[in-house]
N, C-alpha and C. Protein backbone atom coordinates (compact mmCIF):
# COMPACT_ATOMS: atom_id res chain seq x y z
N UNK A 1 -12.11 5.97 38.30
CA UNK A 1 -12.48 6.52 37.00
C UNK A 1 -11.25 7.14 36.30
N UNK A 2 -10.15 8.09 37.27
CA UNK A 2 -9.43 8.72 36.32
C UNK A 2 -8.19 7.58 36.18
N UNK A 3 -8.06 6.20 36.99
CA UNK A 3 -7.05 5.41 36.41
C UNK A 3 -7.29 4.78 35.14
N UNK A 4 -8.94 4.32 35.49
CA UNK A 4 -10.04 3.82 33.66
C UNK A 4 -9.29 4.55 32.49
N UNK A 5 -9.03 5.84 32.82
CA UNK A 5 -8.90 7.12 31.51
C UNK A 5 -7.56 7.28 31.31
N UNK A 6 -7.21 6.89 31.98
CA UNK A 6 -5.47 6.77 32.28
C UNK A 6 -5.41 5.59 31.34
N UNK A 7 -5.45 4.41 31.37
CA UNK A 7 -4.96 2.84 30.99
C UNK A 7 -5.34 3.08 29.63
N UNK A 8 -6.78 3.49 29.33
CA UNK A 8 -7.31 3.68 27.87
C UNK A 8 -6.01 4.80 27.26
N UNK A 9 -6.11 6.03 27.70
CA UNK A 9 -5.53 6.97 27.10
C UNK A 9 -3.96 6.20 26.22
N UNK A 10 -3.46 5.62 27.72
CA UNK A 10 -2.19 5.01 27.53
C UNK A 10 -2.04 3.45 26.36
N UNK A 11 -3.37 2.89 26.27
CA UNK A 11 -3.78 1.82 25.25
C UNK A 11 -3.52 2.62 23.85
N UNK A 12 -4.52 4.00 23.71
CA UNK A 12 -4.24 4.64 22.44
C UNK A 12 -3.08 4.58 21.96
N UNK A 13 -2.17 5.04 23.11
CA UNK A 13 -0.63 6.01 22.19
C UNK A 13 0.32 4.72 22.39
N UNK A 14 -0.47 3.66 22.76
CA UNK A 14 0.87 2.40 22.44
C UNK A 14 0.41 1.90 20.98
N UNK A 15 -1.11 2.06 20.77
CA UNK A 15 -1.43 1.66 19.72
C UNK A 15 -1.20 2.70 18.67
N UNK A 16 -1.11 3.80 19.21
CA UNK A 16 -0.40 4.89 17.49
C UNK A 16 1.00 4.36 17.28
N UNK A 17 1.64 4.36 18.55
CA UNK A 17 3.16 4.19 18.23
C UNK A 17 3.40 3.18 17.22
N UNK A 18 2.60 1.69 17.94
CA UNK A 18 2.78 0.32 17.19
C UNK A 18 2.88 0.48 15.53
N UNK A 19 1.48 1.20 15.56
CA UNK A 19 1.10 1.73 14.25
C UNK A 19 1.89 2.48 13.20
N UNK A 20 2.65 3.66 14.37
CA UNK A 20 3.90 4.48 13.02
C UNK A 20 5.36 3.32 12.72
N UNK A 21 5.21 3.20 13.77
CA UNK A 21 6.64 1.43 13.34
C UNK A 21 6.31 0.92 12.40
N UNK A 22 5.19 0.23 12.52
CA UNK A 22 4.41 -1.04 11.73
C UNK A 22 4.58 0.10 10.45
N UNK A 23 3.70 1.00 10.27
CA UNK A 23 3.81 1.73 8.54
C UNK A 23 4.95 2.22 7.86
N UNK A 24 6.58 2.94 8.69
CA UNK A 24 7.15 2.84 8.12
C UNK A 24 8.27 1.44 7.83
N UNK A 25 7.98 0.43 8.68
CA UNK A 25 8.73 -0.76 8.13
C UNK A 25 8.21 -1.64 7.11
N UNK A 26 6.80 -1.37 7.20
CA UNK A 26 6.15 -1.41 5.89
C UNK A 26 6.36 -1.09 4.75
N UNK A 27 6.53 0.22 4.83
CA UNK A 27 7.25 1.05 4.13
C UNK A 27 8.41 0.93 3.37
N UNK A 28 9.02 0.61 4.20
CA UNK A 28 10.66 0.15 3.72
C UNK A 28 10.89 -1.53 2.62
N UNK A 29 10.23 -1.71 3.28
CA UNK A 29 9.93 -3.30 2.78
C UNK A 29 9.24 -3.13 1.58
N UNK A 30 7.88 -2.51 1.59
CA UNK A 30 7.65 -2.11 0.04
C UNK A 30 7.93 -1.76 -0.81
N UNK A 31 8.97 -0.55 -0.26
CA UNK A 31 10.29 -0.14 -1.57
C UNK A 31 11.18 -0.69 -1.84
N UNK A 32 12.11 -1.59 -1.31
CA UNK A 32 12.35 -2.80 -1.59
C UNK A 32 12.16 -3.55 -2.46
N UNK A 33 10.93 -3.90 -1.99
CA UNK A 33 10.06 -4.88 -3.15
C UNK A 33 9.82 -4.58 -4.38
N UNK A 34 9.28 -3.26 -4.43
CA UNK A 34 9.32 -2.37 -5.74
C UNK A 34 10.35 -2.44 -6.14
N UNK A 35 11.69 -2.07 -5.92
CA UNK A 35 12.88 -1.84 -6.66
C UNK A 35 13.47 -3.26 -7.42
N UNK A 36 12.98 -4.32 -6.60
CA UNK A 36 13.65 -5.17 -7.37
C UNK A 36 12.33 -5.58 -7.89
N UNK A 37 11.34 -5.79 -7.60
CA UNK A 37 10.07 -6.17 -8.97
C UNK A 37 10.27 -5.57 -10.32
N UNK A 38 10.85 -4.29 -9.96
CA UNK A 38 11.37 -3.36 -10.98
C UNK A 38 12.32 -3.52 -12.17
N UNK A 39 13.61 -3.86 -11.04
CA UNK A 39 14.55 -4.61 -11.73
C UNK A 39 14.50 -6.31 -12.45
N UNK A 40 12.98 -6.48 -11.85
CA UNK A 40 13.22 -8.08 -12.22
C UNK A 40 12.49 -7.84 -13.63
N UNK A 41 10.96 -6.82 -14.01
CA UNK A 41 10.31 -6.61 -15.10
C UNK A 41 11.62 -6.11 -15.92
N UNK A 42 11.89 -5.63 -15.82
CA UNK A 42 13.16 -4.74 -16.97
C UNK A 42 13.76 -5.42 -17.49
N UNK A 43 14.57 -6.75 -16.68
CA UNK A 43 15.48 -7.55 -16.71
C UNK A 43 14.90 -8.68 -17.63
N UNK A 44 13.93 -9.34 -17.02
CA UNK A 44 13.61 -10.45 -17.50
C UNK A 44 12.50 -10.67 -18.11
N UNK A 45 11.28 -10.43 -17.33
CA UNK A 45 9.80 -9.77 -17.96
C UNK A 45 9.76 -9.66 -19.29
N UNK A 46 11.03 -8.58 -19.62
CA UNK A 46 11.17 -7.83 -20.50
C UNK A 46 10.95 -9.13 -21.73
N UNK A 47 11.71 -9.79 -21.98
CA UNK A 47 12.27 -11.09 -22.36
C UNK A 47 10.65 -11.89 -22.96
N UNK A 48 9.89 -11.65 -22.18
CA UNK A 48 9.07 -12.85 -21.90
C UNK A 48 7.47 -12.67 -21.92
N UNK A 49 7.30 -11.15 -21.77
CA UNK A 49 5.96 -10.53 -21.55
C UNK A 49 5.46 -9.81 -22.99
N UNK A 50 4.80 -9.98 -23.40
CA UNK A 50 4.16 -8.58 -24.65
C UNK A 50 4.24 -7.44 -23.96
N UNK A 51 4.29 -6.67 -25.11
CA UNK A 51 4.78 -5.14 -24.40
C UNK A 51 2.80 -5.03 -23.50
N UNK A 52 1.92 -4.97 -24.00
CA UNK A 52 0.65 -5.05 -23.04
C UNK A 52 0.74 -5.46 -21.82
N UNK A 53 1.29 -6.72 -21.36
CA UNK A 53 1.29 -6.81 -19.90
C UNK A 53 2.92 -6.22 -18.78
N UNK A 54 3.41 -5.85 -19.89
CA UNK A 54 4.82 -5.56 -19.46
C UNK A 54 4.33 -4.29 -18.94
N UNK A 55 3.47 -3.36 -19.28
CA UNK A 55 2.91 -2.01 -19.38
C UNK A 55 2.06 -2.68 -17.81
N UNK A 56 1.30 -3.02 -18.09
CA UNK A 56 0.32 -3.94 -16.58
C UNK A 56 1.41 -3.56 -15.14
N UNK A 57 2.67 -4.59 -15.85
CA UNK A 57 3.47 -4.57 -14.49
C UNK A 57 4.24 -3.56 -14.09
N UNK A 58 4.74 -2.76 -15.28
CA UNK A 58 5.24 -1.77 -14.67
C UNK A 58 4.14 -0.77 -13.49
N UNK A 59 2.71 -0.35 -13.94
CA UNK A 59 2.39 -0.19 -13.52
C UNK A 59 1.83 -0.08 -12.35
N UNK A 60 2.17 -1.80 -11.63
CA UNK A 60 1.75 -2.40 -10.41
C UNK A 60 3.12 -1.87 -9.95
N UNK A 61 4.15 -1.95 -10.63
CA UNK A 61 5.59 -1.29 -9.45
C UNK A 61 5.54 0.06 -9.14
N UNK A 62 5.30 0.65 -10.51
CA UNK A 62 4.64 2.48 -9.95
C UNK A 62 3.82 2.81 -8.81
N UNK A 63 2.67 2.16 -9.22
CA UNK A 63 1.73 2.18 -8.04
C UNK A 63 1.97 1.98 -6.67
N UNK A 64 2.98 0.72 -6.62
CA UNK A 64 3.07 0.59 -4.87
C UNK A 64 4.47 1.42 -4.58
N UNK A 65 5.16 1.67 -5.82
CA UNK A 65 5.81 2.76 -5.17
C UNK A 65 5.80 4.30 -4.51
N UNK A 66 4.79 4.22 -5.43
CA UNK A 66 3.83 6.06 -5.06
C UNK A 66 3.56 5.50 -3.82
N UNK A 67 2.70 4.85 -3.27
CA UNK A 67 2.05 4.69 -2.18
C UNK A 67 3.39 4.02 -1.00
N UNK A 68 4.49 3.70 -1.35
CA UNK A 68 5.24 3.44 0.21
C UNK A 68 5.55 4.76 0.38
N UNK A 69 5.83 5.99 -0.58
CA UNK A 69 6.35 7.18 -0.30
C UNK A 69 4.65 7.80 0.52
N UNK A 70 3.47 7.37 0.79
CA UNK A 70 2.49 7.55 1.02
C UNK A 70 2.09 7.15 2.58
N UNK A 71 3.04 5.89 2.56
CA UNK A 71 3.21 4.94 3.84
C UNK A 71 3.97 5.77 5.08
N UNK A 72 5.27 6.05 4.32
CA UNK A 72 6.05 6.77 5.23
C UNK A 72 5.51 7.83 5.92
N UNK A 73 4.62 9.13 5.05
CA UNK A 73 4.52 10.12 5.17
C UNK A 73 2.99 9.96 6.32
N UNK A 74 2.44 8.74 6.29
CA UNK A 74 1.53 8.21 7.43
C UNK A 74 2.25 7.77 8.65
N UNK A 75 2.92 7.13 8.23
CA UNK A 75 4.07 7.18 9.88
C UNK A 75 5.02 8.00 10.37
N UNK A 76 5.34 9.02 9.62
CA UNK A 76 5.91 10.28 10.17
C UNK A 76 4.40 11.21 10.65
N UNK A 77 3.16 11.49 9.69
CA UNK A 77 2.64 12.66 10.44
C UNK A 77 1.85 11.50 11.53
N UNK A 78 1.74 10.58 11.90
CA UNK A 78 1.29 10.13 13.13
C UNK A 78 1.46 9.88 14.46
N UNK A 79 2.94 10.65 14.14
CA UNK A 79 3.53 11.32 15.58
C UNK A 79 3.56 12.70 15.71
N UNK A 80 2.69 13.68 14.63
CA UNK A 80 2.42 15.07 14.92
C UNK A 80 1.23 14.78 14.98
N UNK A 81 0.41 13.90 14.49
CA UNK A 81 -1.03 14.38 14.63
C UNK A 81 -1.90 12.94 14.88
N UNK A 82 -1.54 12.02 16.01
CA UNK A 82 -2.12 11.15 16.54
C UNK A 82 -3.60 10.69 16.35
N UNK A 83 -4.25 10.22 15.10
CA UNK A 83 -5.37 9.94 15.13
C UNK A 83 -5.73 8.91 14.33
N UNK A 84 -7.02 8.85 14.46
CA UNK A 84 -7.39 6.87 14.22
C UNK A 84 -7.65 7.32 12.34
N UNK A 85 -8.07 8.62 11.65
CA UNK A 85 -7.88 8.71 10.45
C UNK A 85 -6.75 8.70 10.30
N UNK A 86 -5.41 8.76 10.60
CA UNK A 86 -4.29 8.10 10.04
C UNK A 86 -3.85 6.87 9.84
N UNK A 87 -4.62 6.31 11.12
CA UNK A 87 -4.15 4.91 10.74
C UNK A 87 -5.10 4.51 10.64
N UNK A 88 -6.17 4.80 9.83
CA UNK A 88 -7.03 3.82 8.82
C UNK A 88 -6.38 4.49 7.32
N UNK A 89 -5.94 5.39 6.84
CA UNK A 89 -5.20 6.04 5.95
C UNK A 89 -4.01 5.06 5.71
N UNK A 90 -3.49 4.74 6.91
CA UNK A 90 -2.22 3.08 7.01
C UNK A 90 -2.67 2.18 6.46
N UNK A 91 -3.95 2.10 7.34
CA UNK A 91 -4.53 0.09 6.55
C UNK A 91 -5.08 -0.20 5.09
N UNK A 92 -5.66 1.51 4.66
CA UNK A 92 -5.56 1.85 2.78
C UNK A 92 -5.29 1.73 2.12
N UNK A 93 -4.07 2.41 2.47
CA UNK A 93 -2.96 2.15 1.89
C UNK A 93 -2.06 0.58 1.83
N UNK A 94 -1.96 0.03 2.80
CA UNK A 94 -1.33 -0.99 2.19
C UNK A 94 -2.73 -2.06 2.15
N UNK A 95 -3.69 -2.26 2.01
CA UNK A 95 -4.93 -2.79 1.34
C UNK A 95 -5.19 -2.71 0.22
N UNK A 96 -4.34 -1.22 -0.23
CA UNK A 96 -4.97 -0.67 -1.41
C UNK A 96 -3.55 -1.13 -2.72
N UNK A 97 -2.18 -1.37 -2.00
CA UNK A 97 -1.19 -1.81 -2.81
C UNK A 97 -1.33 -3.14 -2.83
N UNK A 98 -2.08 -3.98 -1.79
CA UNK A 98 -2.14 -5.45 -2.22
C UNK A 98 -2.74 -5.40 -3.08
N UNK A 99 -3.72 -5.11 -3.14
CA UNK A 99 -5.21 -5.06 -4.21
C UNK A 99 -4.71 -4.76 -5.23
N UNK A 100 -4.43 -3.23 -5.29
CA UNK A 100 -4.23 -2.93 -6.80
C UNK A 100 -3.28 -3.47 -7.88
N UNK A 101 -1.86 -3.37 -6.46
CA UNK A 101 -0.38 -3.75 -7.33
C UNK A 101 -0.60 -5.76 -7.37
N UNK A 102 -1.01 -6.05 -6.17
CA UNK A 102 -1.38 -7.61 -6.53
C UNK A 102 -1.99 -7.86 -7.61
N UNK A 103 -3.17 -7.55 -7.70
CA UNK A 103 -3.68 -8.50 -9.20
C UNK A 103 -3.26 -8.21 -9.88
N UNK A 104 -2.27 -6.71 -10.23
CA UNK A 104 -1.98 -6.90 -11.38
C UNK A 104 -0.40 -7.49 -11.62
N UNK A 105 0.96 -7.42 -10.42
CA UNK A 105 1.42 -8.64 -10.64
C UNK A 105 1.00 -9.86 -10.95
N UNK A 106 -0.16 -10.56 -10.22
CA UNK A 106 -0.56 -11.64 -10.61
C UNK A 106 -1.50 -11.91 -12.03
N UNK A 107 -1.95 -11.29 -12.26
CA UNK A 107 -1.90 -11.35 -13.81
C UNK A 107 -0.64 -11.56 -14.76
N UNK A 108 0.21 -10.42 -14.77
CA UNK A 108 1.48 -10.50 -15.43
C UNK A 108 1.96 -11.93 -14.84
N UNK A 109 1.88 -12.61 -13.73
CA UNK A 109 2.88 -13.83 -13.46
C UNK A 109 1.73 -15.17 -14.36
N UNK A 110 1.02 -14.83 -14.22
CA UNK A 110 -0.03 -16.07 -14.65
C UNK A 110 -0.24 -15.88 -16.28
N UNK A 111 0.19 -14.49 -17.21
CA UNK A 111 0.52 -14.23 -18.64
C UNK A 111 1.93 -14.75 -18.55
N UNK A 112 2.78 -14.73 -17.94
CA UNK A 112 4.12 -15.42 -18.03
C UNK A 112 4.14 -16.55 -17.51
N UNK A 113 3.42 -17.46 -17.23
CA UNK A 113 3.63 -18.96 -17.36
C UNK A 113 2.90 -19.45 -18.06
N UNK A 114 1.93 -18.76 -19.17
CA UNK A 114 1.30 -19.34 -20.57
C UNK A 114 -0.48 -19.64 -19.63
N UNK A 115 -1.10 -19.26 -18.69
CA UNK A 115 -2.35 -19.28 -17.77
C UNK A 115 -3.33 -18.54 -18.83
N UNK A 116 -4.37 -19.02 -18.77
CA UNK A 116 -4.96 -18.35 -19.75
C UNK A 116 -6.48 -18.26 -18.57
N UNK A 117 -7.44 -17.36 -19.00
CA UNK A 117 -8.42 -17.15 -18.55
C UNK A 117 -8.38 -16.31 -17.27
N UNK A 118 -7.52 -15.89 -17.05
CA UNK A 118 -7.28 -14.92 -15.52
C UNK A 118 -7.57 -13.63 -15.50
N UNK A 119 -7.92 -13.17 -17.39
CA UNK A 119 -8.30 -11.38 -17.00
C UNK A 119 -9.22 -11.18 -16.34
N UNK A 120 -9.87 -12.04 -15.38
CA UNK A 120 -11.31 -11.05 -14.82
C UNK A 120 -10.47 -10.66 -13.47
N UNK A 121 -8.84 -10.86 -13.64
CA UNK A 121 -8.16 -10.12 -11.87
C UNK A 121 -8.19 -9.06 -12.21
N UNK A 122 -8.54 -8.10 -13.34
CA UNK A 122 -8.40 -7.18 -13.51
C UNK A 122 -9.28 -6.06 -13.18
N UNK A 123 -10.79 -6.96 -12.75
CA UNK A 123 -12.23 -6.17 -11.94
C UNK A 123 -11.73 -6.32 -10.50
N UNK A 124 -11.21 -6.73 -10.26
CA UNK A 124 -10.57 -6.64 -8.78
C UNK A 124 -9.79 -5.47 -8.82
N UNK A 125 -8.49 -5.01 -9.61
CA UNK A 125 -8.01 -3.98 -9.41
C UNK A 125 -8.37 -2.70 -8.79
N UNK A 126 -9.48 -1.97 -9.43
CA UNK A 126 -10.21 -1.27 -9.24
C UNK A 126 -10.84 -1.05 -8.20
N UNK A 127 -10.69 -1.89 -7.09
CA UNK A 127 -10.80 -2.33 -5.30
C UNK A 127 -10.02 -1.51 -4.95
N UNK A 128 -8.83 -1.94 -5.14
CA UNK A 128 -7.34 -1.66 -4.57
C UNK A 128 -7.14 0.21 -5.05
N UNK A 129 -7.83 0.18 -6.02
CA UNK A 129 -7.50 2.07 -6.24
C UNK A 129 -8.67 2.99 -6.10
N UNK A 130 -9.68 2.31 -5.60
CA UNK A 130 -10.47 2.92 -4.33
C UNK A 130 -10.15 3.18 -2.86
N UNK A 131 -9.17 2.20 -2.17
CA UNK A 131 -8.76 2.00 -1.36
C UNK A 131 -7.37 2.45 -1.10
N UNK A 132 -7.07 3.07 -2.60
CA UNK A 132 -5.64 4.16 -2.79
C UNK A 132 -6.25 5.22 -2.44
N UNK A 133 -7.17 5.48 -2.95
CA UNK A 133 -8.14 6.83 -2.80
C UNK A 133 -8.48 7.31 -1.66
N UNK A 134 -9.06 6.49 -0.96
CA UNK A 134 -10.10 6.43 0.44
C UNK A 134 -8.41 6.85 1.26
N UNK A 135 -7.29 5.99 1.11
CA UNK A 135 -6.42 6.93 1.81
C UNK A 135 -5.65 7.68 2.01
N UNK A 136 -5.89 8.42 1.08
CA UNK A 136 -5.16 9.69 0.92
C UNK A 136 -6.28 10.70 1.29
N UNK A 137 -7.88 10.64 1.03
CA UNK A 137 -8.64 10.88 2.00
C UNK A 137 -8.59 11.07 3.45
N UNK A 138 -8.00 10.09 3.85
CA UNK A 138 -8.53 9.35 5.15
C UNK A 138 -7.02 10.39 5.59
N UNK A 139 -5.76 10.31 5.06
CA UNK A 139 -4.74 11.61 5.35
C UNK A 139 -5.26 12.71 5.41
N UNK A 140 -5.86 13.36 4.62
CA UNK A 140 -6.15 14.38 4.66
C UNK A 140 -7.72 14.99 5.82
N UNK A 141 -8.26 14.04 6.29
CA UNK A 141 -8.82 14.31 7.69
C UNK A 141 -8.44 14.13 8.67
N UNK A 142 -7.74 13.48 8.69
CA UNK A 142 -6.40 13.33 9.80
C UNK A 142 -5.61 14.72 10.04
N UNK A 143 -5.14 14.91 9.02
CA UNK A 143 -3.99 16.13 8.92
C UNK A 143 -4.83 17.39 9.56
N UNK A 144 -6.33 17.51 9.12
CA UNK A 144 -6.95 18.84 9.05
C UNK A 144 -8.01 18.45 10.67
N UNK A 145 -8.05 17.08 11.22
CA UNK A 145 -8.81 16.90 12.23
C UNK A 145 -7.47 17.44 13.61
N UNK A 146 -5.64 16.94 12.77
CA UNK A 146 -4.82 17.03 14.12
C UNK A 146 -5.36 16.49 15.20
């Protein structure tokens, strides 16, 4: 019985660890991505978009940028405070930047190749910033469960 509790215990904290890796390289990679999505709307976008969806995309780069600084701060406190609300607060979060910041890149890419009929990605959004929501939630029972 106490080796059973042993192997499990030891399953958990390989699976937090996996977990704080996995969110801040996530992490890193998302800001990344942001910075040059960033630089690419400014640059070129700019050029090519109505100021309406140019506004769209900036927004999708804001958004997943707030949230990798959101990412990190899930894989740093998940080595002070080891729990499964943090890393569902992880899978939220980046669920919640596909969702949100996705459709609405993909809108802006499908208004910039002349696509017409694609605003209903925009009832999808609203997924993705529930699921911004739910984890910063899902941090904050974590933080206060420790």
């Amino acid at each position: 019985m106490k080796i059973h509790l042993l192997k499990l215990l030891q399953l958990f904290i390989n699976k937090l660890f996996f977990m704080q890796n996995f969110y801040l390289k996530t992490a890193a990679l998302l800001g990344a991505l942001a910075v040059a999505l960033g630089a690419f709307g400014a640059h070129t976008l700019k050029k090519i978009l109505s100021d309406k969806y140019l506004e769209v995309f900036e927004t999708a780069v804001r958004y997943q940028f707030y949230h990798v600084f959101a990412l990190i701060a899930v894989g740093i406190l998940l080595k002070e405070f080891p729990n499964n609300q943090l890393v569902w607060s992880g899978r939220l979060f980046c669920f919640g930047i596909l969702i949100f910041s996705g459709s609405l890149y993909l809108m802006t890419l499908l208004e910039a190749m002349g696509k017409q009929g694609f605003q209903w990605l925009g009832a999808i959004t609203p997924l993705g910033g529930l699921c911004l929501i739910a984890g910063w939630i899902f941090m904050l029972v974590g933080i206060v469960k420790g």
